[in-house]
N, C-alpha and C. Protein backbone atom coordinates (compact mmCIF):
# COMPACT_ATOMS: atom_id res chain seq x y z
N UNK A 1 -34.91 -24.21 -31.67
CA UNK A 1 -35.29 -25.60 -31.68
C UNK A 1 -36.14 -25.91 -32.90
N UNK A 2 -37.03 -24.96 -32.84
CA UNK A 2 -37.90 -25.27 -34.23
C UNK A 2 -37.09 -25.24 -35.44
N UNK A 3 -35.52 -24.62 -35.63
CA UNK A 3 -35.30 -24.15 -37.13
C UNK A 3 -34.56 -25.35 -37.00
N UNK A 4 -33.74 -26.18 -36.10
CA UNK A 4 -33.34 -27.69 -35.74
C UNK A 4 -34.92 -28.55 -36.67
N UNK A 5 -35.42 -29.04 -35.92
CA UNK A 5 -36.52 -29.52 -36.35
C UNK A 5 -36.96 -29.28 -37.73
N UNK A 6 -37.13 -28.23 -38.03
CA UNK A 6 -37.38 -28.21 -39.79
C UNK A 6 -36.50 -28.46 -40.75
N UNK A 7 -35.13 -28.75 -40.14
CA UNK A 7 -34.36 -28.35 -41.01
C UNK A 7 -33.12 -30.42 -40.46
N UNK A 8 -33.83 -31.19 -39.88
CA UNK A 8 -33.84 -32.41 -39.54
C UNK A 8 -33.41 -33.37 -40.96
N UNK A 9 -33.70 -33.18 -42.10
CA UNK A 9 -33.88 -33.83 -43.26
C UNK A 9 -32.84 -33.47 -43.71
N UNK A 10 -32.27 -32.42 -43.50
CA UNK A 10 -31.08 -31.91 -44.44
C UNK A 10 -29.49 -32.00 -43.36
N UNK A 11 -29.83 -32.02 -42.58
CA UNK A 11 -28.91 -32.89 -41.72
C UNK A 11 -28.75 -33.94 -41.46
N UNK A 12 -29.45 -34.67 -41.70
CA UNK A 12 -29.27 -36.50 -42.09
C UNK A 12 -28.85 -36.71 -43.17
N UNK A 13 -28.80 -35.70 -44.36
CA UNK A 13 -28.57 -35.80 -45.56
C UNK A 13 -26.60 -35.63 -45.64
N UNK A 14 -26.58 -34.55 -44.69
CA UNK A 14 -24.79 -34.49 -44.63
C UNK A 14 -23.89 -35.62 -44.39
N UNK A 15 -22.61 -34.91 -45.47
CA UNK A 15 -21.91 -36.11 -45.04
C UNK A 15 -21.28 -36.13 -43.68
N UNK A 16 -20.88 -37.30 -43.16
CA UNK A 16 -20.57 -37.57 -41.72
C UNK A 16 -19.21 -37.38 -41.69
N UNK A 17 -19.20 -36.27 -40.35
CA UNK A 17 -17.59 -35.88 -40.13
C UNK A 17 -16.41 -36.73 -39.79
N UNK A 18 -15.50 -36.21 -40.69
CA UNK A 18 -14.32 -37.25 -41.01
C UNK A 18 -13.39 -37.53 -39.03
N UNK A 19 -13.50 -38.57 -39.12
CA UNK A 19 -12.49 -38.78 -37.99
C UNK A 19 -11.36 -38.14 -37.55
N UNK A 20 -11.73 -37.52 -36.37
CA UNK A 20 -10.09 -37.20 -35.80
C UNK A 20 -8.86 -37.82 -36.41
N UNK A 21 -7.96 -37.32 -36.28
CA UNK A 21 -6.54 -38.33 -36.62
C UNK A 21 -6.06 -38.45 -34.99
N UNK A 22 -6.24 -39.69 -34.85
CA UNK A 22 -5.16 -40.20 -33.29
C UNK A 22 -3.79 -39.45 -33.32
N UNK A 23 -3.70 -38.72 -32.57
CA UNK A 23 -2.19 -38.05 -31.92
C UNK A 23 -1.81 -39.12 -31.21
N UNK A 24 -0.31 -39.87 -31.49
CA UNK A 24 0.28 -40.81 -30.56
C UNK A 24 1.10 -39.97 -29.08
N UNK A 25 1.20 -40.20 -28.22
CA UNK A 25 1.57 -39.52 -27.39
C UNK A 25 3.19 -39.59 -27.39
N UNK A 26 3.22 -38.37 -27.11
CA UNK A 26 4.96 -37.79 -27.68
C UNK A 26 6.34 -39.08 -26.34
N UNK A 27 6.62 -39.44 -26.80
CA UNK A 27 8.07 -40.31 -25.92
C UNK A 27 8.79 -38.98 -24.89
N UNK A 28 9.12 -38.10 -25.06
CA UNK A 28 9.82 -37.16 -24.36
C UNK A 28 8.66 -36.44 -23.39
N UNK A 29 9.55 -36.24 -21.98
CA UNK A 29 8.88 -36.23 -21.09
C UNK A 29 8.95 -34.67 -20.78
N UNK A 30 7.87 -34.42 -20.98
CA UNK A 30 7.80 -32.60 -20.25
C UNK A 30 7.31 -32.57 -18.54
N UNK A 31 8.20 -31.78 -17.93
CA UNK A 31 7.88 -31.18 -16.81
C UNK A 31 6.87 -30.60 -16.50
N UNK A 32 6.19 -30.09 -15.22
CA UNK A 32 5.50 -29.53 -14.95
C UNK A 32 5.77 -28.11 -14.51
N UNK A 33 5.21 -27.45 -13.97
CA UNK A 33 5.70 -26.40 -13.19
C UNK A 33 6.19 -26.70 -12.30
N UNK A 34 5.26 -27.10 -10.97
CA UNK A 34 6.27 -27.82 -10.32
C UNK A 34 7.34 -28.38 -9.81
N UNK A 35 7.30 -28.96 -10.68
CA UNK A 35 8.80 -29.36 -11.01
C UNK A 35 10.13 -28.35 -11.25
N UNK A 36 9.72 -27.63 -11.79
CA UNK A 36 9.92 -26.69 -12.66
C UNK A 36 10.68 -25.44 -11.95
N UNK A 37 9.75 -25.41 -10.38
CA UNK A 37 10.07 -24.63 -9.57
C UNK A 37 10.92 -24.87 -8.62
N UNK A 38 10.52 -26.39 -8.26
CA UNK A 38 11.49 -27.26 -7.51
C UNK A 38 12.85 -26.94 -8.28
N UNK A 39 13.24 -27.32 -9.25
CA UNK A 39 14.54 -27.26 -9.77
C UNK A 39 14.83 -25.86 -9.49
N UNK A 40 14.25 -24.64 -10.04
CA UNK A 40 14.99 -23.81 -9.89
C UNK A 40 14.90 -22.63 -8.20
N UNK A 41 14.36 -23.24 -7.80
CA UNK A 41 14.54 -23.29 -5.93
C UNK A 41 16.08 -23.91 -5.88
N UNK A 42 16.19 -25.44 -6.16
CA UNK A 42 17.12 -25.81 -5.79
C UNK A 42 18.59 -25.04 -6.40
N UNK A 43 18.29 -24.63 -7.86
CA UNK A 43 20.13 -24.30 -8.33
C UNK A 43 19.93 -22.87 -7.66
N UNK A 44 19.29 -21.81 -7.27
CA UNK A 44 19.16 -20.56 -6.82
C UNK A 44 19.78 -20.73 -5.04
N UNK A 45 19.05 -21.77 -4.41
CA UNK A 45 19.85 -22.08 -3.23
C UNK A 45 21.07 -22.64 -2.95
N UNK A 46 21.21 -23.30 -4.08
CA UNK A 46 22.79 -23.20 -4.51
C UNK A 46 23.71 -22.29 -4.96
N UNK A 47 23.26 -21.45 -5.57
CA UNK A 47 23.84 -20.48 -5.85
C UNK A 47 24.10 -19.33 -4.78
N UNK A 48 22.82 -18.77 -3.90
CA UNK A 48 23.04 -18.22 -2.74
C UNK A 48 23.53 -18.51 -1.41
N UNK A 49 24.15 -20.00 -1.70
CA UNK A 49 24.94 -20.24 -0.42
C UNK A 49 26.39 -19.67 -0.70
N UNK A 50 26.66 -19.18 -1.41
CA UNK A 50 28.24 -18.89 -1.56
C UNK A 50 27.96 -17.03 -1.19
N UNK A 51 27.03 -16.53 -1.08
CA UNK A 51 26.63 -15.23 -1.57
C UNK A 51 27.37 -14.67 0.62
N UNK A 52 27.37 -13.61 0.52
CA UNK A 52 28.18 -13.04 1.74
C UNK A 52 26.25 -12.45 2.57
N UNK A 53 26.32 -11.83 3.49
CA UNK A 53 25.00 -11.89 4.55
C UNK A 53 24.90 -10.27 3.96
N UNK A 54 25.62 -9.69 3.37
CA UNK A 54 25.29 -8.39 2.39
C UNK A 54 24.40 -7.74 1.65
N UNK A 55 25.33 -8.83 0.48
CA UNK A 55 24.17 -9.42 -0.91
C UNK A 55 22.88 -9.76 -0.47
N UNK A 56 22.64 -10.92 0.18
CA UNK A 56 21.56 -11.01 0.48
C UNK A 56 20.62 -10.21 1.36
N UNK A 57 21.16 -9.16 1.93
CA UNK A 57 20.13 -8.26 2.26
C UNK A 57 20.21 -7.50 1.20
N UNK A 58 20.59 -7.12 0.46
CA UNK A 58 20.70 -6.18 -0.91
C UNK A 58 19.46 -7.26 -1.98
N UNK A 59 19.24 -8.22 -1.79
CA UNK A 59 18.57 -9.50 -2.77
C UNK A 59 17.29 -9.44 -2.33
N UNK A 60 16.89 -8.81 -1.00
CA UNK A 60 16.00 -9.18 -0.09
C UNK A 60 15.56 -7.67 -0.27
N UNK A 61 16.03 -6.37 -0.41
CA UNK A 61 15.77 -5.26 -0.40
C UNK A 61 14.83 -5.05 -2.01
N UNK A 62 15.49 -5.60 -2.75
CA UNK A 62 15.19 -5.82 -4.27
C UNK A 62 13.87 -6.40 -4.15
N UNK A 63 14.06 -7.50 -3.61
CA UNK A 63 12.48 -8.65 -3.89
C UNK A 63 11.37 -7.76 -3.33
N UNK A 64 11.41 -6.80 -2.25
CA UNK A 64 10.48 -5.94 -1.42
C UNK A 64 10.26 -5.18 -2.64
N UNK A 65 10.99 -4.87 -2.86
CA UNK A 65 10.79 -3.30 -4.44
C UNK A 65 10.09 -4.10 -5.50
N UNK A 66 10.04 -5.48 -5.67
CA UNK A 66 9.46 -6.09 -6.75
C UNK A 66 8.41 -6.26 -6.63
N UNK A 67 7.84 -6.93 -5.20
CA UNK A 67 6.40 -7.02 -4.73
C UNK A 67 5.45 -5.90 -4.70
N UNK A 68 5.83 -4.54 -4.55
CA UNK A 68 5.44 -3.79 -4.78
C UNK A 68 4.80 -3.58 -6.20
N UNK A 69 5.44 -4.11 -7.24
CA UNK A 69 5.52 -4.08 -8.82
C UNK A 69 4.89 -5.21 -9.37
N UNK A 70 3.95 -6.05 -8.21
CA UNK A 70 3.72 -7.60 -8.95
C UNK A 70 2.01 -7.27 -9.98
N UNK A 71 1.02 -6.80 -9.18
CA UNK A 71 0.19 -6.22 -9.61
C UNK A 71 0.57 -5.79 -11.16
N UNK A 72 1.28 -5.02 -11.34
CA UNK A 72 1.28 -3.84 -12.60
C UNK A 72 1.70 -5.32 -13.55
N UNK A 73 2.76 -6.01 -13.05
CA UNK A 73 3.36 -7.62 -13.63
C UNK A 73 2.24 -8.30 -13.88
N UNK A 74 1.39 -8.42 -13.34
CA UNK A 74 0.36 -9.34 -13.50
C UNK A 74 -1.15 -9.02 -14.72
N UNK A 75 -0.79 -7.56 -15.02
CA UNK A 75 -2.18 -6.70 -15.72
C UNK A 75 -1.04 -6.62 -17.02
N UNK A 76 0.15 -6.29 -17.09
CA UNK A 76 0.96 -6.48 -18.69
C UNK A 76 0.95 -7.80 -18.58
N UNK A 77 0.87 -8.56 -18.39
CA UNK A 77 0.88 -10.22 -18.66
C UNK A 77 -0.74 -10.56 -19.03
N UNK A 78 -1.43 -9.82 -18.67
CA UNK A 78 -2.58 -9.82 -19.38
C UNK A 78 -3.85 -10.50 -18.63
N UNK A 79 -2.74 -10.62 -17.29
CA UNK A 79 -3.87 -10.88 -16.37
C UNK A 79 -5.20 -10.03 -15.39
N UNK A 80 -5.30 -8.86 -15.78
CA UNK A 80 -6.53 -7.92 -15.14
C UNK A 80 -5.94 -7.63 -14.14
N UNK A 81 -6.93 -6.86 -13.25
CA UNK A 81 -6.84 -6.38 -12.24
C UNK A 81 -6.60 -7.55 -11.14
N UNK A 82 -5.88 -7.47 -10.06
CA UNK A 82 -5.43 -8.42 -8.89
C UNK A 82 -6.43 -8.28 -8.05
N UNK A 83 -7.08 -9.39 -7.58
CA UNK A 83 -8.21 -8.57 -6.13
C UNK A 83 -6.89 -8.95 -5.00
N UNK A 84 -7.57 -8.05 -4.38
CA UNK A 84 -6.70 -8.10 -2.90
C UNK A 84 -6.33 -9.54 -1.99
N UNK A 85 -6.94 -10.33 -2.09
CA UNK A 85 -6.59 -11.48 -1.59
C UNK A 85 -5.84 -12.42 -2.13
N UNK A 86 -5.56 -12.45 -3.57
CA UNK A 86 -4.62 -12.45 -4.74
C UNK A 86 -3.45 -12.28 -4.46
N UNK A 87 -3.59 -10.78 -4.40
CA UNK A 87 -1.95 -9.80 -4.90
C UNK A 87 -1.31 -10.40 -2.96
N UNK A 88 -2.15 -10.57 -1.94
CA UNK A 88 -1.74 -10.73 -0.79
C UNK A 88 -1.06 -11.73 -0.46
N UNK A 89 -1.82 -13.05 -0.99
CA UNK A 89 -1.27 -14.52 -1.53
C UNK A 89 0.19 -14.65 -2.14
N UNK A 90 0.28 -14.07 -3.45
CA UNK A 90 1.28 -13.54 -3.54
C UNK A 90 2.62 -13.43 -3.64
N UNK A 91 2.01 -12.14 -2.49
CA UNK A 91 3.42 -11.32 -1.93
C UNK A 91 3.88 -12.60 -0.52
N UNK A 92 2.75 -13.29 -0.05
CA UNK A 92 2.88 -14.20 0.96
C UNK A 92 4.06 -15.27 0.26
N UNK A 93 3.73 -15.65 -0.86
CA UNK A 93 4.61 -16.52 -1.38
C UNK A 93 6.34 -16.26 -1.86
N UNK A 94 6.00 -15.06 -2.22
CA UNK A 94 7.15 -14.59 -2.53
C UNK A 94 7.90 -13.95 -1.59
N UNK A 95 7.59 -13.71 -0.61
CA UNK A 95 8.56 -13.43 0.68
C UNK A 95 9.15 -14.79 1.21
N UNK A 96 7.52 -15.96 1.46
CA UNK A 96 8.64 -16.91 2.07
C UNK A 96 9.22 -17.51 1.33
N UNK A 97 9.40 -17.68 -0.60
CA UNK A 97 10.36 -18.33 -0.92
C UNK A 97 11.60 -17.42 -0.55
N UNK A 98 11.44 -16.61 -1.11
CA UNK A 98 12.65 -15.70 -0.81
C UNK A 98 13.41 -15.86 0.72
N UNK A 99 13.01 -15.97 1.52
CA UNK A 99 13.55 -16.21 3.04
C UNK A 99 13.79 -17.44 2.95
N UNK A 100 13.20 -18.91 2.74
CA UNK A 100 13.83 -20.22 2.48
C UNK A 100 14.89 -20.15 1.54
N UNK A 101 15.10 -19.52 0.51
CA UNK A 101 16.37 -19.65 -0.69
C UNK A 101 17.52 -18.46 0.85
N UNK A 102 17.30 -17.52 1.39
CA UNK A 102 18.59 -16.64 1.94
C UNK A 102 18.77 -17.56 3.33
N UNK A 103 18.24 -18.13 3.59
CA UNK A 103 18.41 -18.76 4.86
C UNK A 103 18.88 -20.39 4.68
């Protein structure tokens, strides 16, 4: 505070910072995630309605082997360690999308 204060005179003396430049806001419309997920929920449940009651336990056997692997997914992506209520969340989510898209 004090080296502020002593040094008061020579900062009134600067020149005054040049204005932002206004960014106009872009015309094209970006999605959200959301959205994002919605859509591809929807073409994936489209796609697995043609699929035989097989596949989809073979799709469903896979997604179990992946959840297992989300953690290690989540620390190379550069996200740290998962706490447990996290990685639980999840695997919560990703089972029931997975059961809403086979059903």
């Amino acid at each position: 505070m004090d080296l502020i204060i002593e040094n008061v005179d020579s900062f009134k003396a600067m020149a005054p910072r040049t204005p932002q430049p206004v960014l106009e806001p872009s015309t094209a419309h970006y999605y959200d995630s959301f959205c994002e997920n919605i859509a591809l929920k929807v073409v994936l449940k489209v796609l697995l309605s043609s699929v035989d009651k097989i596949v989809k336990v073979q799709i469903a056997n896979k997604v179990e082997q992946e959840i297992a692997q989300i953690e290690q997914q989540v620390i190379r992506a550069g996200g740290g360690p998962v706490a447990p209520d996290d990685l639980a969340q999840m695997t919560h989510y990703v089972r029931r999308t997975v059961s809403d898209l086979l059903n």
